[in-house]
C-alpha atoms as a PDB file:
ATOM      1  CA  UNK A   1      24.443 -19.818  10.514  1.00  0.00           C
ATOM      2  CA  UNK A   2      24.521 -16.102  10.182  1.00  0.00           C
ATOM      3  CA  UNK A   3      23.028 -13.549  13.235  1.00  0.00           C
ATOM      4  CA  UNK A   4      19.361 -12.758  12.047  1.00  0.00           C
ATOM      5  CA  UNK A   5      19.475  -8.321  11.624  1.00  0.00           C
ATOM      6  CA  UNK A   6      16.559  -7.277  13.122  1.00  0.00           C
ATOM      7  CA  UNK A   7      14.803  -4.128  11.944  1.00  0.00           C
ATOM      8  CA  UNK A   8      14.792  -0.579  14.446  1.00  0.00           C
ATOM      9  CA  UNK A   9      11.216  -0.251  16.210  1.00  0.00           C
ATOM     10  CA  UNK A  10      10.319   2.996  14.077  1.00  0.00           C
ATOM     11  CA  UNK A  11      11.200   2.555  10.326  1.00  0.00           C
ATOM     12  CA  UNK A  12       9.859   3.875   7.392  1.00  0.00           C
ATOM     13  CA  UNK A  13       7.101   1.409   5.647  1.00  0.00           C
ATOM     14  CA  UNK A  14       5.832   1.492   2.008  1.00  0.00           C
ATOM     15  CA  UNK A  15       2.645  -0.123   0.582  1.00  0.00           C
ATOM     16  CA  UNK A  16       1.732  -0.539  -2.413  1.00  0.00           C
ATOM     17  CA  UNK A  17      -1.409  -2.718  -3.912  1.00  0.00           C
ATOM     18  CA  UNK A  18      -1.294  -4.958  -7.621  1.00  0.00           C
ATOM     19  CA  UNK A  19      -3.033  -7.378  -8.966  1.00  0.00           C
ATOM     20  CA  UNK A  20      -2.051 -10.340 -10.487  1.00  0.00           C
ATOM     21  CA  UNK A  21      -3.948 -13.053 -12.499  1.00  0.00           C
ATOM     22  CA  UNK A  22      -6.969 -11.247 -11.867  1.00  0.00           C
ATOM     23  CA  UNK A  23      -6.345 -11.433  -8.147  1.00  0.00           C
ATOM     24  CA  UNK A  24      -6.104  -8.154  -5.670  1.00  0.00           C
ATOM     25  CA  UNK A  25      -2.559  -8.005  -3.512  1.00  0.00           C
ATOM     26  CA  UNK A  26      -1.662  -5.669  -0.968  1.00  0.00           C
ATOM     27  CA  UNK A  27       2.307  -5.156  -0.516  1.00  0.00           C
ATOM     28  CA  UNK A  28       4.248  -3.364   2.522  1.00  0.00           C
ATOM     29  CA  UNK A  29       7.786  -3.125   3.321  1.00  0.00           C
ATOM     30  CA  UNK A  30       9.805  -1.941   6.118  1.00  0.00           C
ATOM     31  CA  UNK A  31      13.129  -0.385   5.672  1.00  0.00           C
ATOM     32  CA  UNK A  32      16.236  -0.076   7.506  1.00  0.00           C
ATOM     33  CA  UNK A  33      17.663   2.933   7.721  1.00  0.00           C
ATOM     34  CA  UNK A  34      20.261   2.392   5.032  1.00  0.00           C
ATOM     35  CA  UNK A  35      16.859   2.633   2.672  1.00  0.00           C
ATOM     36  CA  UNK A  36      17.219  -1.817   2.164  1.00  0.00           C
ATOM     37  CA  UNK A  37      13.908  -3.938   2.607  1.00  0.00           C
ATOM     38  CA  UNK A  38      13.800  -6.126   5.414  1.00  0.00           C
ATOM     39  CA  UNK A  39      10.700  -7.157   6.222  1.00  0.00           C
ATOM     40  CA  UNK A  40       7.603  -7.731   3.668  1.00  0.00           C
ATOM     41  CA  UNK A  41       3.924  -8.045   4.193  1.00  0.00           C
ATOM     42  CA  UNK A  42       1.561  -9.253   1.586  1.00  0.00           C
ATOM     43  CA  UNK A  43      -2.200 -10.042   1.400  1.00  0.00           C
ATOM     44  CA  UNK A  44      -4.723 -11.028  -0.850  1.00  0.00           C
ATOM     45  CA  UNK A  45      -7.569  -9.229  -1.534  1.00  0.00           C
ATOM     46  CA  UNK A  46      -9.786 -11.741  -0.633  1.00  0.00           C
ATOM     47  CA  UNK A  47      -9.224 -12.020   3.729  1.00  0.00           C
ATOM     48  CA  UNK A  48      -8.591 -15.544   5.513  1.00  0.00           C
ATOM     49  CA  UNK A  49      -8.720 -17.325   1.998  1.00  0.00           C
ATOM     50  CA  UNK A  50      -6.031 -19.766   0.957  1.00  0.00           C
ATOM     51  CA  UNK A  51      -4.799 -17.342  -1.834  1.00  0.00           C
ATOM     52  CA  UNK A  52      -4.229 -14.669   1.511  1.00  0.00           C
ATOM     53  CA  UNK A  53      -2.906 -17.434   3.529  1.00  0.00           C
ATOM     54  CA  UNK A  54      -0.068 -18.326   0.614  1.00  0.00           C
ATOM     55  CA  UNK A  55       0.872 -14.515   0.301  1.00  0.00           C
ATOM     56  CA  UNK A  56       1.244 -14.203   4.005  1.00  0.00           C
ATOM     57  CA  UNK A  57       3.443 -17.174   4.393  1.00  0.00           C
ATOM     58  CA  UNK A  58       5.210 -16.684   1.620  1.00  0.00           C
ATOM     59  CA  UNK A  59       6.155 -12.607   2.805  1.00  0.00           C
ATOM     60  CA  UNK A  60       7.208 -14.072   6.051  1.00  0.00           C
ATOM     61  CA  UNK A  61       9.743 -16.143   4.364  1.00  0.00           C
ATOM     62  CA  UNK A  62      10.858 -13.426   2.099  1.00  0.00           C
ATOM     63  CA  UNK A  63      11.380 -11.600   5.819  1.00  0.00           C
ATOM     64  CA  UNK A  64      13.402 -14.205   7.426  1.00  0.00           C
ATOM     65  CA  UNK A  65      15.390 -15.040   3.802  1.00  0.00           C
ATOM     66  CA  UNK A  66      16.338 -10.931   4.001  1.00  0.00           C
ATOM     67  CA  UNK A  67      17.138 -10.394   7.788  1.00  0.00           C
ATOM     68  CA  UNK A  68      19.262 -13.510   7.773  1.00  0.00           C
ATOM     69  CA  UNK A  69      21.071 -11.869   4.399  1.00  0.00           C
ATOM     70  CA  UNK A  70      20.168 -12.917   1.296  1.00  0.00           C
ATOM     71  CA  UNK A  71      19.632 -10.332  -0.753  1.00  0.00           C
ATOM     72  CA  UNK A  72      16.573  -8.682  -2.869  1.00  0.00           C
ATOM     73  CA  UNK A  73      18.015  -9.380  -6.129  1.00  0.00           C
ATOM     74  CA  UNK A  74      18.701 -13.136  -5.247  1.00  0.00           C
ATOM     75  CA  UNK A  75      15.007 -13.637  -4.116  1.00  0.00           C
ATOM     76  CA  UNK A  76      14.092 -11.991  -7.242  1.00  0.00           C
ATOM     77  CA  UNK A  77      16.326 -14.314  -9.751  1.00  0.00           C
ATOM     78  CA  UNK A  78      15.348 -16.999  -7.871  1.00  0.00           C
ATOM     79  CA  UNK A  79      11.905 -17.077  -8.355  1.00  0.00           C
ATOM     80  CA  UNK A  80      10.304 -18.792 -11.851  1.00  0.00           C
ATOM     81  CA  UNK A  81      10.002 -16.574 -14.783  1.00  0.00           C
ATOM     82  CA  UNK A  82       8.064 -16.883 -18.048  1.00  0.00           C
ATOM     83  CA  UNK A  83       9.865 -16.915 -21.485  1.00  0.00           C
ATOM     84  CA  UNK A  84       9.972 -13.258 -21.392  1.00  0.00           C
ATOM     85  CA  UNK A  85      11.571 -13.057 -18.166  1.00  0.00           C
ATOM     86  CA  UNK A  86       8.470 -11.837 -15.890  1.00  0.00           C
ATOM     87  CA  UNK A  87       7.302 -13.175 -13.226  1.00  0.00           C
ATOM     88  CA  UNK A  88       5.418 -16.121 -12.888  1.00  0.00           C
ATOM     89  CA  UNK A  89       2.967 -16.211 -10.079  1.00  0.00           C
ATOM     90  CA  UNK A  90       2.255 -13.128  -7.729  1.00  0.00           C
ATOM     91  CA  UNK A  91       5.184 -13.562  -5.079  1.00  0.00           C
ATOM     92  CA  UNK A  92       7.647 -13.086  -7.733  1.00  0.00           C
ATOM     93  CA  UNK A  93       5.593 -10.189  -9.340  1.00  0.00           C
ATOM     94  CA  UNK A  94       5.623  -8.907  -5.064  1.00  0.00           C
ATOM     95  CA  UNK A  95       9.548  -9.544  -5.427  1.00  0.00           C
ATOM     96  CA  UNK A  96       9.900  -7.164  -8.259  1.00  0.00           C
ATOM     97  CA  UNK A  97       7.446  -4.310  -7.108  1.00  0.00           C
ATOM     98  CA  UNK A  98      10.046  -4.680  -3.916  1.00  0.00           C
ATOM     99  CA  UNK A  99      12.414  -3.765  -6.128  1.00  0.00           C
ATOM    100  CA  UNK A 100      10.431  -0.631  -7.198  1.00  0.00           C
ATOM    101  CA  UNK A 101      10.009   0.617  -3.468  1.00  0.00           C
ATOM    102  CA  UNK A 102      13.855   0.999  -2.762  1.00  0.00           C
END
């Protein structure tokens, strides 16, 4: 198993809010200092509903997956696409605003 690379205590943070499917998100990522994501927050619109709940879980993972080293890009093929390659459901759509912020 590879060492887990913690962010620094002070790093810079973007945000950014979407919707998706008719559904509010708000998106925020910390950065190391090399400018890489490393640590993703994302809420639904709707607070403490199971739609918020998903989002959060799901940005934790997306965390752990990119302090532990897999990559931006591989979260973001990984994820399912529709026939004209764009993302399926909002963590992928999340995944490729990340993308945007670096």
């Amino acid at each position: 198993m590879s060492q887990r690379k913690r962010l620094p205590s002070r790093r810079l943070c973007k945000t950014v809010a979407f919707e998706n499917d008719g559904h509010g998100f708000r998106l925020a990522a910390g950065f190391y200092h090399d400018g890489t994501v490393g640590e993703v927050f994302l809420n639904a619109e709707k607070t403490n509903s199971t739609l918020d709940a998903l989002a959060s879980d799901a940005a934790i993972l997306v965390s752990l997956a990119l302090q532990f080293g897999c990559t931006l890009d591989e979260l973001r093929h990984a994820v399912k696409r529709d026939g004209k390659g764009r993302a399926a459901s909002f963590i992928g759509e999340a995944l490729d605003r990340l993308g945007d912020l670096s």
